[in-house]
N, C-alpha and C. Protein backbone atom coordinates (compact mmCIF):
# COMPACT_ATOMS: atom_id res chain seq x y z
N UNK A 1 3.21 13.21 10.26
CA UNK A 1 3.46 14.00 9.09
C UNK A 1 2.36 13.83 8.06
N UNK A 2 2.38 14.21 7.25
CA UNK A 2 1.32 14.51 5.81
C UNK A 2 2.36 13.96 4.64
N UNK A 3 1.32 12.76 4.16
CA UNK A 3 1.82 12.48 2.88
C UNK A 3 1.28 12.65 1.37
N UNK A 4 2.20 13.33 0.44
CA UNK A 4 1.15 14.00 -0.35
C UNK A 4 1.52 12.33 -1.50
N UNK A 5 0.11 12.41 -1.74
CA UNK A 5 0.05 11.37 -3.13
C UNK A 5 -0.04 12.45 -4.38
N UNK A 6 0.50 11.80 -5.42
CA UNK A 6 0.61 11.99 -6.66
C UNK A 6 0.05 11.44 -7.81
N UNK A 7 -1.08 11.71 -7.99
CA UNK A 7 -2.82 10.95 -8.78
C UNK A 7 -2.12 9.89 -9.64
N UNK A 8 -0.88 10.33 -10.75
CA UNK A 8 -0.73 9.82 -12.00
C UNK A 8 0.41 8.65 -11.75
N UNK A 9 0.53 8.52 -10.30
CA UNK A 9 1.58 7.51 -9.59
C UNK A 9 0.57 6.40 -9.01
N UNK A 10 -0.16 6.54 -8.33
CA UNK A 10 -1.11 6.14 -7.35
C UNK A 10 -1.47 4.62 -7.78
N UNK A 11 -1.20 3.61 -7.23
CA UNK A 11 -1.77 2.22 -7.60
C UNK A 11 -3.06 1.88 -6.63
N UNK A 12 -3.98 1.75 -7.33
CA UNK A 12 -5.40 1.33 -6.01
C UNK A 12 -5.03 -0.42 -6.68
N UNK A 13 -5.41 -1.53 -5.54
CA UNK A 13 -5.78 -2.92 -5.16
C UNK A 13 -6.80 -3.00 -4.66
N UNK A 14 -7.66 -3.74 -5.39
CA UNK A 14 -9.24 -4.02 -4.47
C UNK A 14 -8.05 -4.82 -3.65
N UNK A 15 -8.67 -4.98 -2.33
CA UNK A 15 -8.47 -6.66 -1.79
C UNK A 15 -9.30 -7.19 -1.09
N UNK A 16 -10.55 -7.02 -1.11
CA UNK A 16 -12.00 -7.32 -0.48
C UNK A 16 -12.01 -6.94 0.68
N UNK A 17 -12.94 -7.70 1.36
CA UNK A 17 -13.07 -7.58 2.71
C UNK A 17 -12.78 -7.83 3.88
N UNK A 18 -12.58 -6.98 4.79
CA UNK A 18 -11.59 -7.61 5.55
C UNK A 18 -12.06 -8.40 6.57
N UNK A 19 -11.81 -9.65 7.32
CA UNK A 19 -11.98 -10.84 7.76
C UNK A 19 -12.71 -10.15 9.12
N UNK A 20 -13.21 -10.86 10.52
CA UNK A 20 -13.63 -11.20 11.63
C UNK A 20 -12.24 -11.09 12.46
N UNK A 21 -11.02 -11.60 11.54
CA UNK A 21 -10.10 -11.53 12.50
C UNK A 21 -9.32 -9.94 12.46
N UNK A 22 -9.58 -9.38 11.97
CA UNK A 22 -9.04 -8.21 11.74
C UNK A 22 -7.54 -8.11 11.14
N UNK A 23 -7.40 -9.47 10.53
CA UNK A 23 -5.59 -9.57 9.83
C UNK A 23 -6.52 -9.76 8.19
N UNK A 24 -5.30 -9.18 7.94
CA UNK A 24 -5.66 -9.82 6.11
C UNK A 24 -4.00 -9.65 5.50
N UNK A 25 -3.73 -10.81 4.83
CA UNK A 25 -2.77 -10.79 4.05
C UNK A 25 -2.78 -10.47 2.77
N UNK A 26 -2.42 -9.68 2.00
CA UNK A 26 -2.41 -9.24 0.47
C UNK A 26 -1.29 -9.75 -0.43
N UNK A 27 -1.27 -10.67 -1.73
CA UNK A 27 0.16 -10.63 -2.43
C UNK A 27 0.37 -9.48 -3.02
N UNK A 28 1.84 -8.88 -2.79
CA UNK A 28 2.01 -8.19 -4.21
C UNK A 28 3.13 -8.47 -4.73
N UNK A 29 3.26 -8.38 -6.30
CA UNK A 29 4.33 -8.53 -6.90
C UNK A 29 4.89 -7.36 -6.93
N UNK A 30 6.55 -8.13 -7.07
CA UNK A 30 7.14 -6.85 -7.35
C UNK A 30 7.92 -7.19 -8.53
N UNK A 31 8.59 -6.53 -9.38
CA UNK A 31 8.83 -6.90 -10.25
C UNK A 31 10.75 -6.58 -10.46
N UNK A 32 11.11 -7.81 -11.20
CA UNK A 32 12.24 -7.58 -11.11
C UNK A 32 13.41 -6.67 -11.98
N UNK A 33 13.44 -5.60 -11.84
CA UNK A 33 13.22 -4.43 -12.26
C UNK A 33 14.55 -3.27 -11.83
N UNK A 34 15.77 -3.62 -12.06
CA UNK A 34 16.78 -2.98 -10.98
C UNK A 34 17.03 -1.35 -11.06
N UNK A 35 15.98 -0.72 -11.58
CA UNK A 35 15.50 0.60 -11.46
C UNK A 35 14.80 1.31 -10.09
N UNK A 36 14.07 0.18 -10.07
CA UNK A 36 13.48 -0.19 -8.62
C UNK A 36 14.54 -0.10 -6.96
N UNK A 37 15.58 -0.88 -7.84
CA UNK A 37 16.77 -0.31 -6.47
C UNK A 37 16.78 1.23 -5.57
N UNK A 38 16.58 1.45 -4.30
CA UNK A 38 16.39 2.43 -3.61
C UNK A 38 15.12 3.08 -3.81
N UNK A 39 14.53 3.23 -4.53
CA UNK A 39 13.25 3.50 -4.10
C UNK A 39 12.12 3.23 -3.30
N UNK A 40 11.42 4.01 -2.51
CA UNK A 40 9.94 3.76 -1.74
C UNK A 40 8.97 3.65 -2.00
N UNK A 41 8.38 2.94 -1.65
CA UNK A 41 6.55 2.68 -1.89
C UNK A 41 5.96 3.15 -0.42
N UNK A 42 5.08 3.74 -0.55
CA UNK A 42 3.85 3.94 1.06
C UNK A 42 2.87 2.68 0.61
N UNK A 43 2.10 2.51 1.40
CA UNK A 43 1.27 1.45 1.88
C UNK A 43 0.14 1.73 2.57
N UNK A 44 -1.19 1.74 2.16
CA UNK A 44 -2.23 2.37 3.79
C UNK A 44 -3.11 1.81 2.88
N UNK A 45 -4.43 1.29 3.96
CA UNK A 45 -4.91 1.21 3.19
C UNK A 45 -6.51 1.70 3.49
N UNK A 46 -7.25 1.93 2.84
CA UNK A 46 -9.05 2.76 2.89
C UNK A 46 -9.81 2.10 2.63
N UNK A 47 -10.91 1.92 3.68
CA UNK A 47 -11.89 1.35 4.27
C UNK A 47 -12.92 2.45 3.93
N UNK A 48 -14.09 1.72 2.99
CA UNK A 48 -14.73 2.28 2.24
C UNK A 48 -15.87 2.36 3.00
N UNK A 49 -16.20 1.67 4.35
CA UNK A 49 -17.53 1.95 4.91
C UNK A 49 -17.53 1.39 6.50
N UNK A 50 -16.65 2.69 7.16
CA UNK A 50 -17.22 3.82 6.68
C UNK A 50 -16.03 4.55 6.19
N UNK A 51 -15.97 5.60 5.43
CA UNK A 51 -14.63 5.74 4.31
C UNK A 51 -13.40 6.13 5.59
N UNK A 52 -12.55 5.78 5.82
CA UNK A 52 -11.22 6.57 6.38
C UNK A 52 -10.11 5.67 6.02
N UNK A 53 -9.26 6.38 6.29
CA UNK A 53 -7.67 5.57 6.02
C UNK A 53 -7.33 5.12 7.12
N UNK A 54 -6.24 3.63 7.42
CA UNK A 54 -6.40 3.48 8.52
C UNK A 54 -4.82 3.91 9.06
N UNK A 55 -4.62 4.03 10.23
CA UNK A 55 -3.64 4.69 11.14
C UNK A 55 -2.49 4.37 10.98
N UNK A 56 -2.09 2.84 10.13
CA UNK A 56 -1.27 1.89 10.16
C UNK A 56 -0.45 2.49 8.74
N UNK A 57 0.38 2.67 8.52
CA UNK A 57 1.12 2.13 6.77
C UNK A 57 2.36 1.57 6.95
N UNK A 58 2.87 0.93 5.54
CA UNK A 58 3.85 0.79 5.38
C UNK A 58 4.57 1.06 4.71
N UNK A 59 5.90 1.35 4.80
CA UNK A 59 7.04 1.66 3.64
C UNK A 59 7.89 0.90 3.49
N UNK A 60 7.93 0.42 2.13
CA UNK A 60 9.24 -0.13 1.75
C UNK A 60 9.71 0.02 0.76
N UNK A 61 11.36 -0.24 0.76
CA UNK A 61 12.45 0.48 0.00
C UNK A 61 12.93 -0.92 -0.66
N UNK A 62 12.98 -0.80 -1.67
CA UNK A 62 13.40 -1.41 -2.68
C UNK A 62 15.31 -1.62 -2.41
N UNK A 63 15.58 -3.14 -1.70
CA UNK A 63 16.89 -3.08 -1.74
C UNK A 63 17.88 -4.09 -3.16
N UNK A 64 19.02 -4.11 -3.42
CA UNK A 64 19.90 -4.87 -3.93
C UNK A 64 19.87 -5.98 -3.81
C-alpha cells in the first residue's frame, strides 16, 4: 500500500550511521501522555546515500 505523510506531523531522528552489522537500535521516548491511547505511529527509515526508504517499517499503537 502507499502511505501518505503529513509534512506538519512528520518527526525526522538523525540516528547516524548504520553499523557493519546491519542492526541498529534507536531510543525513543514516548511520553506519558493518555491522549496517546489508540493511536499509530509508522516507522521507516531513509538512507541518505544512496537516498531510498528502506522496505522494512514499523507500526505501533499506543496501548492502555
Amino acid at each position: 500500500g502507499t502511505l501518505h505523510v503529513h509534512r506538519a506531523t512528520i518527526l525526522i531522528t538523525h540516528i547516524g550511521s548504520m553499523p557493519a552489522s546491519g542492526t541498529l537500535a534507536v531510543p525513543f521516548g514516548i511520553a506519558n501522555d493518555p491522549a496517546l491511547i489508540g493511536t499509530t505511529g509508522y516507522y521507516q527509515v531513509l538512507f541518505l546515500s544512496p537516498r531510498r526508504l528502506t522496505q522494512d517499517w514499523i507500526k505501533l499503537t499506543f496501548l492502555p
